[in-house]
C-alpha atoms as a PDB file:
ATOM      1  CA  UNK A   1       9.051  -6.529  22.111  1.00  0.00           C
ATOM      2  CA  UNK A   2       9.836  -7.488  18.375  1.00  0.00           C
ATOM      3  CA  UNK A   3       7.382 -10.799  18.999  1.00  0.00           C
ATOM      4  CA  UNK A   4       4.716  -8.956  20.724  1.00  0.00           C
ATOM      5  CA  UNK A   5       3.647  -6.834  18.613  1.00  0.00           C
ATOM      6  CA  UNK A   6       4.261  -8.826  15.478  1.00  0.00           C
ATOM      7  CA  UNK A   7       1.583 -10.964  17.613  1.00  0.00           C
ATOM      8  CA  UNK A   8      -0.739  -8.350  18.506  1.00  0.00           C
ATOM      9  CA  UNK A   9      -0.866  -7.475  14.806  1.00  0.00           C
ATOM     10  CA  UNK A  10      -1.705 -10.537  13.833  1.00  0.00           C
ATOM     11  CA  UNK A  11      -4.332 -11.127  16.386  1.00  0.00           C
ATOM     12  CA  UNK A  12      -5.991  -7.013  15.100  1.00  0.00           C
ATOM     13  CA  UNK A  13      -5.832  -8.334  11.488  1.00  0.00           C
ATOM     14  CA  UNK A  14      -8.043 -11.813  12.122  1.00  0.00           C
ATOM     15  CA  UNK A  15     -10.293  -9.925  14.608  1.00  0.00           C
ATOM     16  CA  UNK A  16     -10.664  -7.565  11.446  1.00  0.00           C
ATOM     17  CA  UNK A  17     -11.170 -10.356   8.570  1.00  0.00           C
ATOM     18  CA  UNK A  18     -13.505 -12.097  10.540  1.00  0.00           C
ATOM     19  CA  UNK A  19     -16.110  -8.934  11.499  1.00  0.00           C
ATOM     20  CA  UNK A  20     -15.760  -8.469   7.640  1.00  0.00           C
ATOM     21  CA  UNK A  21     -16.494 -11.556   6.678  1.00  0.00           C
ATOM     22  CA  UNK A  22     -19.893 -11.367   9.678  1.00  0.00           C
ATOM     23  CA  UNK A  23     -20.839  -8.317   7.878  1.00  0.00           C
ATOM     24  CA  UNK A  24     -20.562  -9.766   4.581  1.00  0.00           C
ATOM     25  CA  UNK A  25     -22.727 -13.249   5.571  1.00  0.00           C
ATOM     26  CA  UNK A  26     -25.237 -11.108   7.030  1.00  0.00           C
ATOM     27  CA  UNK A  27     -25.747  -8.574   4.031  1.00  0.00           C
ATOM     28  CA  UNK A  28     -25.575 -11.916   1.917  1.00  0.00           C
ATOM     29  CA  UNK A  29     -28.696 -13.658   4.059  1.00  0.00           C
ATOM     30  CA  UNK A  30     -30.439  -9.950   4.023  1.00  0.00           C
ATOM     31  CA  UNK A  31     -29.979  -9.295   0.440  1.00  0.00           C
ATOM     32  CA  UNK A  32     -31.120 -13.156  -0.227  1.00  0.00           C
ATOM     33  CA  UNK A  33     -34.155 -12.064   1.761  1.00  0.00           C
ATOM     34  CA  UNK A  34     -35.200  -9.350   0.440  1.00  0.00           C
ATOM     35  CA  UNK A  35     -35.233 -10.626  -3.219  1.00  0.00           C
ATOM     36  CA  UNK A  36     -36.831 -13.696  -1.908  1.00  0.00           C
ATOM     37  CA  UNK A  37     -39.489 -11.266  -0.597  1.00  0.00           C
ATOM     38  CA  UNK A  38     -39.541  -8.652  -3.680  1.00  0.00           C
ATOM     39  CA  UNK A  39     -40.179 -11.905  -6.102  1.00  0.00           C
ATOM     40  CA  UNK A  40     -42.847 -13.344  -3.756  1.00  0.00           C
ATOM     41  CA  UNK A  41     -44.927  -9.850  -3.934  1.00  0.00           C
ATOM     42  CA  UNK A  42     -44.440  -9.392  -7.920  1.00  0.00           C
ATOM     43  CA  UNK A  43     -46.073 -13.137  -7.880  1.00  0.00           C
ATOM     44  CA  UNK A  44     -49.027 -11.839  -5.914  1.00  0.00           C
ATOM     45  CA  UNK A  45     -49.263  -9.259  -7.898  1.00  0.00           C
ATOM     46  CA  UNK A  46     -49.305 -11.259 -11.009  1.00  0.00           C
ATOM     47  CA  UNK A  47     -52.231 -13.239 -10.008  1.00  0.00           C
END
Protein backbone atom coordinates (compact mmCIF):
# COMPACT_ATOMS: atom_id res chain seq x y z
CA UNK A 1 0.00 0.00 0.00
CA UNK A 2 3.19 1.87 1.35
CA UNK A 3 4.60 1.71 -2.57
CA UNK A 4 1.44 2.73 -4.14
CA UNK A 5 0.83 5.64 -3.01
CA UNK A 6 4.38 6.81 -2.58
CA UNK A 7 3.94 6.12 -6.53
CA UNK A 8 0.80 7.80 -7.12
CA UNK A 9 2.35 10.84 -5.44
CA UNK A 10 4.99 10.95 -7.45
CA UNK A 11 3.15 10.48 -10.64
CA UNK A 12 0.39 13.86 -9.12
CA UNK A 13 3.61 15.89 -8.49
CA UNK A 14 5.20 15.52 -12.33
CA UNK A 15 1.66 15.76 -13.82
CA UNK A 16 1.71 19.09 -11.67
CA UNK A 17 5.39 20.46 -12.62
CA UNK A 18 4.84 19.82 -16.04
CA UNK A 19 1.18 21.82 -16.55
CA UNK A 20 3.26 24.55 -14.68
CA UNK A 21 5.94 24.58 -16.63
CA UNK A 22 3.03 24.53 -20.12
CA UNK A 23 1.58 27.47 -18.49
CA UNK A 24 4.73 29.16 -17.95
CA UNK A 25 6.13 28.50 -21.88
CA UNK A 26 2.95 29.72 -23.07
CA UNK A 27 2.72 33.08 -20.98
CA UNK A 28 6.54 33.30 -22.00
CA UNK A 29 5.68 33.02 -26.06
CA UNK A 30 2.45 35.41 -25.28
CA UNK A 31 4.25 37.93 -23.32
CA UNK A 32 7.22 37.72 -26.11
CA UNK A 33 4.35 38.50 -28.47
CA UNK A 34 2.83 41.04 -27.27
CA UNK A 35 5.98 43.23 -26.74
CA UNK A 36 7.04 42.15 -30.12
CA UNK A 37 3.69 43.67 -31.20
CA UNK A 38 3.59 46.84 -28.70
CA UNK A 39 7.30 47.80 -30.17
CA UNK A 40 6.21 47.21 -33.79
CA UNK A 41 3.13 49.82 -33.33
CA UNK A 42 5.33 52.55 -31.32
CA UNK A 43 7.65 52.17 -34.66
CA UNK A 44 4.66 52.99 -36.83
CA UNK A 45 3.87 55.47 -34.87
CA UNK A 46 7.23 57.02 -34.95
CA UNK A 47 7.29 57.35 -38.60
Amino acid sequence: MEGTQSRWRSMTVLTMSSRIGTTLVWWKHSTMARASATQQRFELRRS
